[in-house]
N, C-alpha and C. Protein backbone atom coordinates (compact mmCIF):
# COMPACT_ATOMS: atom_id res chain seq x y z
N UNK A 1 49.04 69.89 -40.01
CA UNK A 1 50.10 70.22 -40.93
C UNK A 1 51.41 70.15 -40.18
N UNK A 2 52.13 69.62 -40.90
CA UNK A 2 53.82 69.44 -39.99
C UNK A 2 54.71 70.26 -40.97
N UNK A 3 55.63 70.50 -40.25
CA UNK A 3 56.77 71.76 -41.33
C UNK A 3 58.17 70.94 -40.54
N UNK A 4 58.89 70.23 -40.98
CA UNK A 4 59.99 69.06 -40.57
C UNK A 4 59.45 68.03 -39.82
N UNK A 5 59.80 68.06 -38.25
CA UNK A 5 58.79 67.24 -37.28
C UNK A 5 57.92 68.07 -36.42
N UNK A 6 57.83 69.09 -36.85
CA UNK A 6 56.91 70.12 -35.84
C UNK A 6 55.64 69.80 -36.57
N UNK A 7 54.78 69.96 -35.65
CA UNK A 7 53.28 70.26 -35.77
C UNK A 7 52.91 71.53 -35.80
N UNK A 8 52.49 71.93 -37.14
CA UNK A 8 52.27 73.65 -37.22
C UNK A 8 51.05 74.21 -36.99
N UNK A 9 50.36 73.69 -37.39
CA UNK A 9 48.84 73.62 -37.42
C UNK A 9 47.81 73.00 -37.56
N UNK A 10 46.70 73.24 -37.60
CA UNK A 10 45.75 71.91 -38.24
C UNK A 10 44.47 72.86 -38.66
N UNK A 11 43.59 72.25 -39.07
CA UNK A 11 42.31 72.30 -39.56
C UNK A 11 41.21 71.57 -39.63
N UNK A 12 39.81 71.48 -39.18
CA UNK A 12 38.71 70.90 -38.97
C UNK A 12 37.62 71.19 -39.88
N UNK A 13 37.24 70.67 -40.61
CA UNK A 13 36.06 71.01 -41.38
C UNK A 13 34.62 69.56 -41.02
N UNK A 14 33.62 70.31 -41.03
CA UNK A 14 31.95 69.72 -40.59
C UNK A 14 31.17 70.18 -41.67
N UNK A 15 30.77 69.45 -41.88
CA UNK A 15 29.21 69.96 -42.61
C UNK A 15 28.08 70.98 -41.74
N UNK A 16 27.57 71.83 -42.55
CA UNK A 16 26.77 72.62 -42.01
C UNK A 16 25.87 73.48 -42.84
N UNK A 17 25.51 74.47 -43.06
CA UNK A 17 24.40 75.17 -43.91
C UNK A 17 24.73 76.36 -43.43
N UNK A 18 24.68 77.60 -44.23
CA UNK A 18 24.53 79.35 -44.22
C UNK A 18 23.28 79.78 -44.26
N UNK A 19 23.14 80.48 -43.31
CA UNK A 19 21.46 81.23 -42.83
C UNK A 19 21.59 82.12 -43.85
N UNK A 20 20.58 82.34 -44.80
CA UNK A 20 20.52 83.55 -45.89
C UNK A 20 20.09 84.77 -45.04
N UNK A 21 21.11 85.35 -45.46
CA UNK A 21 20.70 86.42 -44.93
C UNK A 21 21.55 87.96 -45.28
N UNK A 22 21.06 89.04 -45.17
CA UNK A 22 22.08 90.46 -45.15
C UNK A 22 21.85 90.18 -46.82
N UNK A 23 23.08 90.72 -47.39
CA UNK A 23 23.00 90.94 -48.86
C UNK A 23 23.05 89.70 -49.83
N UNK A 24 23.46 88.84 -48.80
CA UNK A 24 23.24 87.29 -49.84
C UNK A 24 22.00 87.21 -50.15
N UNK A 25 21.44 87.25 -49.01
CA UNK A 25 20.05 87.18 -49.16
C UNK A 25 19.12 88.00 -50.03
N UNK A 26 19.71 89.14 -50.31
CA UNK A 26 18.94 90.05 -51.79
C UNK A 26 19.50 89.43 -52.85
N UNK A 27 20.52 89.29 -52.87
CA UNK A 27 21.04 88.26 -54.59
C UNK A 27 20.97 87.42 -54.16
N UNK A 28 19.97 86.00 -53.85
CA UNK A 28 19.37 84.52 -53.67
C UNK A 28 17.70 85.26 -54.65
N UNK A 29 17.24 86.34 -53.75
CA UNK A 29 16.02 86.64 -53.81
C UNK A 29 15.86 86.82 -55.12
N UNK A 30 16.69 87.76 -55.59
CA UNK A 30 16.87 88.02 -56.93
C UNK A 30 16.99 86.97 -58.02
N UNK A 31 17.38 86.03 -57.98
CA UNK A 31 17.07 84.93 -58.35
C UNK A 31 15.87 84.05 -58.32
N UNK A 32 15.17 84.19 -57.59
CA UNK A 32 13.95 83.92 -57.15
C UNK A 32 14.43 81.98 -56.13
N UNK A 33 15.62 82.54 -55.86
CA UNK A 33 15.74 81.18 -54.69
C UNK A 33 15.53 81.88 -52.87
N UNK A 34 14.70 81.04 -52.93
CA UNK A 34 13.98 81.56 -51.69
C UNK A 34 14.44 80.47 -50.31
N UNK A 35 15.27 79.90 -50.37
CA UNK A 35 15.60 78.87 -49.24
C UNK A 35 16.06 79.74 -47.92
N UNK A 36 15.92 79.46 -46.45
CA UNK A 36 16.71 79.91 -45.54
C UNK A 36 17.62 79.56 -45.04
N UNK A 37 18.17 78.76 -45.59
CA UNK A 37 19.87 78.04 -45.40
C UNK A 37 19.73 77.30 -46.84
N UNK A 38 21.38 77.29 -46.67
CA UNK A 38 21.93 76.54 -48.21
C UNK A 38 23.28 75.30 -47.67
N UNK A 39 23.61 74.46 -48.31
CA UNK A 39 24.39 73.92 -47.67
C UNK A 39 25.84 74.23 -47.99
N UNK A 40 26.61 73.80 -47.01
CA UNK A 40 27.83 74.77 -47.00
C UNK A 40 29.07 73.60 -45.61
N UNK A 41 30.60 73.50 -46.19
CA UNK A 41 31.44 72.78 -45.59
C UNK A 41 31.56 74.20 -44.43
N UNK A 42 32.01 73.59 -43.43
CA UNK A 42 32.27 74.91 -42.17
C UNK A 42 33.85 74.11 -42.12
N UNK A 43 34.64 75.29 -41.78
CA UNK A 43 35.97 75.52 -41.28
C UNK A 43 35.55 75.53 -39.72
N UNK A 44 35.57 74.46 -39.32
CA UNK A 44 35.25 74.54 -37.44
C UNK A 44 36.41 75.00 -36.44
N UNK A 45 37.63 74.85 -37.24
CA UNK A 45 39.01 75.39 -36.33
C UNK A 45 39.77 75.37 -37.64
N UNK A 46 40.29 76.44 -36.80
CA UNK A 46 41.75 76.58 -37.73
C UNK A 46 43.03 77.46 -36.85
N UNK A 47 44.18 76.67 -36.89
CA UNK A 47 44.98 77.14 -35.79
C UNK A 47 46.48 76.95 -36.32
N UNK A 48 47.47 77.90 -36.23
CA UNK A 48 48.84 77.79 -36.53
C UNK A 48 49.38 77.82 -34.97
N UNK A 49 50.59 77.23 -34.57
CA UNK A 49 51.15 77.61 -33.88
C UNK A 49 52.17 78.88 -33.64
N UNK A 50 52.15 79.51 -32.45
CA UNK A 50 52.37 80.62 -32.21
C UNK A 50 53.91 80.84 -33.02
N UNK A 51 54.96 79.70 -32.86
CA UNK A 51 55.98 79.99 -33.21
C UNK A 51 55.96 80.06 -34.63
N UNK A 52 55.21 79.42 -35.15
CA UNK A 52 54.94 79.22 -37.03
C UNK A 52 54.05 80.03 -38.13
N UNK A 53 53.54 80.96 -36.79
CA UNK A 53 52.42 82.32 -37.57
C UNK A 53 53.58 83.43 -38.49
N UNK A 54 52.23 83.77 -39.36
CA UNK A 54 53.14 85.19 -40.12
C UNK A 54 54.28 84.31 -41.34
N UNK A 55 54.22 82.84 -41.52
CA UNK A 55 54.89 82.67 -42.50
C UNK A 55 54.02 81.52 -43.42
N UNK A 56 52.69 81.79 -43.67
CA UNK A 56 52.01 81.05 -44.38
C UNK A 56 51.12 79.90 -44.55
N UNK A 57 51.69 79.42 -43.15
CA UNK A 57 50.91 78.22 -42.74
C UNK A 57 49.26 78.18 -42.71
N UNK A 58 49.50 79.51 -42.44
CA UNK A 58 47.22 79.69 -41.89
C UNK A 58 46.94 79.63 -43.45
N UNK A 59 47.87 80.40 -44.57
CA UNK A 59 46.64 80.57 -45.66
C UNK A 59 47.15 79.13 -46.83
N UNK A 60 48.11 78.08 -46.22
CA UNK A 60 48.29 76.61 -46.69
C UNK A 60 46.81 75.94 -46.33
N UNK A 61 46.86 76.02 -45.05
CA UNK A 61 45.53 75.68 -44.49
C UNK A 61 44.29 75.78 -44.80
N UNK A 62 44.28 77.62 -45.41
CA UNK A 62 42.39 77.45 -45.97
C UNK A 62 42.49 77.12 -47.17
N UNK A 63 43.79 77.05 -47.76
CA UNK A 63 43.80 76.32 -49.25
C UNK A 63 43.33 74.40 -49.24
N UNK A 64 43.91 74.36 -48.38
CA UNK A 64 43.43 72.62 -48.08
C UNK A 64 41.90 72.01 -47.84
N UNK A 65 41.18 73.43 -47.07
CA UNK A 65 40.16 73.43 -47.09
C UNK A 65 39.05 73.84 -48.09
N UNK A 66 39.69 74.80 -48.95
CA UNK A 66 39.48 74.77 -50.15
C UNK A 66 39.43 73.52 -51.08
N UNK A 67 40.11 73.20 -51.33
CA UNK A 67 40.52 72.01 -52.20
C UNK A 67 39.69 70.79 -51.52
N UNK A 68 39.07 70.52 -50.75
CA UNK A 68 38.95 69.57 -49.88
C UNK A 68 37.19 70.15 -49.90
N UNK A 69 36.70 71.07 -49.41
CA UNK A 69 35.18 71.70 -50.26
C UNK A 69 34.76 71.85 -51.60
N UNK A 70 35.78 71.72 -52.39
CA UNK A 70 35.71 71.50 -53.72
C UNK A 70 35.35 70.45 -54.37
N UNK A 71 36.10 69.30 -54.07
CA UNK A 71 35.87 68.09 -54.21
C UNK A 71 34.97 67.61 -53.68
N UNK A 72 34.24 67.96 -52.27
CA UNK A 72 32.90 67.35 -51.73
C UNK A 72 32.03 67.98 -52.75
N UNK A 73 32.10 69.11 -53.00
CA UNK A 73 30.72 69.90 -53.66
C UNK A 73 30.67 68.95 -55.03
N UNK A 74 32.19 69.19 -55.22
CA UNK A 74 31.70 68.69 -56.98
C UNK A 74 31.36 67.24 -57.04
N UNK A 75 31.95 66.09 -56.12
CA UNK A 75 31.62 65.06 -56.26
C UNK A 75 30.65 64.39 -55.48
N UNK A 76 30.12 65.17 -54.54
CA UNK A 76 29.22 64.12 -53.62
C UNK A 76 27.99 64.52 -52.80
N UNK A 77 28.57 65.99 -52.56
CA UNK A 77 26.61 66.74 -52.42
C UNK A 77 26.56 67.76 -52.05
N UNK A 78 27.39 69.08 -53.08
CA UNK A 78 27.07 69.77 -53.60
C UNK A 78 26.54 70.92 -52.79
N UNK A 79 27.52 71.02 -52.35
CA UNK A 79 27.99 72.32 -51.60
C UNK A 79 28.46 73.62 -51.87
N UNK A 80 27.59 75.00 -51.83
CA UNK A 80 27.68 75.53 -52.51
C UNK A 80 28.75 76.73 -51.52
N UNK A 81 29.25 76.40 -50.39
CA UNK A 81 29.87 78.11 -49.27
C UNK A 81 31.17 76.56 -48.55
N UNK A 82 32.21 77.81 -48.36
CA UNK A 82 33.13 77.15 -47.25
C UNK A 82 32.73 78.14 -46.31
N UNK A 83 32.23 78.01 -45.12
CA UNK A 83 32.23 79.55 -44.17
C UNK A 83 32.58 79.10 -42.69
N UNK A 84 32.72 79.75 -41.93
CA UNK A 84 33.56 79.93 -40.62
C UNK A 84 33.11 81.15 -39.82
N UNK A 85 33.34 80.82 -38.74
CA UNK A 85 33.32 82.24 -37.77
C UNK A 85 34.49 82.72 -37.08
N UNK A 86 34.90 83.62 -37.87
CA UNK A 86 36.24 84.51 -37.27
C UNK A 86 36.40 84.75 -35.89
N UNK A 87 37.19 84.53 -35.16
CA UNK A 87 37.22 85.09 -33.97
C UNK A 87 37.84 86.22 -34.01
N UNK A 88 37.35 86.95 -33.07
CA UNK A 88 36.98 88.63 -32.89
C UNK A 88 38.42 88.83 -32.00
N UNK A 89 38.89 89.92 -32.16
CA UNK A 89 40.10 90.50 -31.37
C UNK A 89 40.08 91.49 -31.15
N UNK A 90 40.18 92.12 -30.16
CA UNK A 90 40.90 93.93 -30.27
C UNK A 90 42.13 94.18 -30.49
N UNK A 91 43.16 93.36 -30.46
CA UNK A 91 44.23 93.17 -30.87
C UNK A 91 43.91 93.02 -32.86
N UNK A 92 44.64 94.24 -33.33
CA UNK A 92 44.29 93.86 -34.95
C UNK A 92 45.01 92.71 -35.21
N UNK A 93 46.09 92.89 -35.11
CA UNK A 93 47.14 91.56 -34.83
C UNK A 93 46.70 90.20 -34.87
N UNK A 94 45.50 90.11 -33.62
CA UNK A 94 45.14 88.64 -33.65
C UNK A 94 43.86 88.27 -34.40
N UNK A 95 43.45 89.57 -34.74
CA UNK A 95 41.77 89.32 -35.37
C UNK A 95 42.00 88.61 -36.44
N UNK A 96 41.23 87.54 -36.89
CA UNK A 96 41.30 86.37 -37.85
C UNK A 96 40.57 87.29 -39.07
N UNK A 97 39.42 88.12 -38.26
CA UNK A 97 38.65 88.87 -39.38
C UNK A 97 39.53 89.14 -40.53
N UNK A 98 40.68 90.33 -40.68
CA UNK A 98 41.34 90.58 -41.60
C UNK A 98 42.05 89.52 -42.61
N UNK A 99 42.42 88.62 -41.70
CA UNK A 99 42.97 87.36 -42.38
C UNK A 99 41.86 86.44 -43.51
N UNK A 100 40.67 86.42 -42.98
CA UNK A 100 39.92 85.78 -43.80
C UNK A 100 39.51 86.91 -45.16
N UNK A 101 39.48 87.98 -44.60
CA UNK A 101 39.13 88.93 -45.84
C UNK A 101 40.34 89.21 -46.74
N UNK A 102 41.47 89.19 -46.02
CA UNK A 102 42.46 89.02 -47.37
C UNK A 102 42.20 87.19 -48.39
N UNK A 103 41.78 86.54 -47.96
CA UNK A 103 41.45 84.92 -48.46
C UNK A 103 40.39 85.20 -49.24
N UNK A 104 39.56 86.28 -49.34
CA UNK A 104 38.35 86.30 -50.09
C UNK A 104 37.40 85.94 -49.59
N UNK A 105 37.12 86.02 -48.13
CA UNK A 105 36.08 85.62 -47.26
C UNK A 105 35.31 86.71 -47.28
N UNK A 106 34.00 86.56 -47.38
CA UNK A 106 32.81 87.94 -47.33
C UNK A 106 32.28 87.32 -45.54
N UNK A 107 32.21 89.33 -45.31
CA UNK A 107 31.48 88.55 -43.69
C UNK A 107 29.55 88.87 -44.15
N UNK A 108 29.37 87.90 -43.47
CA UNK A 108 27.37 87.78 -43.85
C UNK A 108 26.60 88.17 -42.57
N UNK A 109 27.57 88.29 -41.55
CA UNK A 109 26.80 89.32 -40.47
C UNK A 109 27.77 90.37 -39.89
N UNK A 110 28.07 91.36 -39.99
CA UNK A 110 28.90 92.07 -39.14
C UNK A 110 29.02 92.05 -37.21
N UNK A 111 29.67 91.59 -36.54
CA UNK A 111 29.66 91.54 -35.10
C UNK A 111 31.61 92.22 -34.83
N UNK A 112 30.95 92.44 -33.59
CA UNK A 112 32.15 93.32 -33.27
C UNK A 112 32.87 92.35 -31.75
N UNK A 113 32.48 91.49 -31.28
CA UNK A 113 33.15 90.64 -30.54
C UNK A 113 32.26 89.76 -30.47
N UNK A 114 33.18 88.28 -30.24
CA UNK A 114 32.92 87.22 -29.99
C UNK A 114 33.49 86.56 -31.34
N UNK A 115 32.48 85.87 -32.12
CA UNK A 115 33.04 85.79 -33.72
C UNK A 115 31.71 86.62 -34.47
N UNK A 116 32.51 86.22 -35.66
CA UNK A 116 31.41 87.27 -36.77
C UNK A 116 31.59 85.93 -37.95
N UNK A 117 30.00 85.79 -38.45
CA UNK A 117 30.19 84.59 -39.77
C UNK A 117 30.93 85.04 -40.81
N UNK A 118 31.10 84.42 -41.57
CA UNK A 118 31.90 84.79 -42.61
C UNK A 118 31.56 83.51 -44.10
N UNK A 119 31.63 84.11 -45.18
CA UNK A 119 31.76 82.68 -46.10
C UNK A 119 32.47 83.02 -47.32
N UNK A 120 32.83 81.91 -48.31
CA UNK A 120 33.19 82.28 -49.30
C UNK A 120 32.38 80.83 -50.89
N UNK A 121 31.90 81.37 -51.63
CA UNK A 121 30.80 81.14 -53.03
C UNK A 121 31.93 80.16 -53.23
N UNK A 122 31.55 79.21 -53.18
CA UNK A 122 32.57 77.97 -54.07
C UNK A 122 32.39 78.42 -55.42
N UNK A 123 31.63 79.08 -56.01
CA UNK A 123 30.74 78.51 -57.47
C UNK A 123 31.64 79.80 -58.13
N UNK A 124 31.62 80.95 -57.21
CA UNK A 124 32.62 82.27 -58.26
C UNK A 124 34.12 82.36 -57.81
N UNK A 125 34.62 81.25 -57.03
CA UNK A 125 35.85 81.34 -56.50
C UNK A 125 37.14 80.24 -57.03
């Protein structure tokens, strides 16, 4: 993403699959879908530059990735999670955690350093 001639940020998305599991995994069950992964676009990076944080750029970004998982799911194979792994901070400041949970990101494993998964239901979002 560029903001004049600066380079503000960017974003990477891969194909990948969500391990069922924690409470997804009781509402799958409940359904009687029993799979242990589902398929799902991954957010593999996502990065603003330091001088360009705090004014919108990060949540331009998971919108693009949004829009961009949307269109794979609906047109070509049906993808049902955008998910990512937050990187972990002790700094609240830098923890991505909060950031993705204001975006509507559910976390699907709780971890307290390193990263923690995270996803968000294309299908109710």
């Amino acid at each position: 993403m560029f903001y004049k001639t600066n380079l503000v940020g960017y974003v990477t998305l891969l194909c990948d699959s969500l391990r069922v599991e924690g409470d997804i995994k009781d509402y799958f069950k409940h359904k009687n879908i029993l799979y242990k992964t589902l398929p799902a676009i991954k957010i593999g990076r996502l990065a603003v530059d330091n001088n360009f944080q705090r004014q919108g750029f990060g949540k331009r970004l998971v919108h693009i990735a949004y829009a961009y998982a949307k269109e794979v799911s609906n047109n070509y194979c049906g993808c049902r999670f955008l998910i990512l792994d937050a990187k972990r901070n002790k700094d609240k400041e830098k923890d991505s955690l909060h950031f993705y949970k204001k975006m509507n990101f559910k976390v699907l494993k709780e971890r307290v350093k390193g990263t923690t998964p995270m996803y968000f239901d294309l299908m109710y979002n």
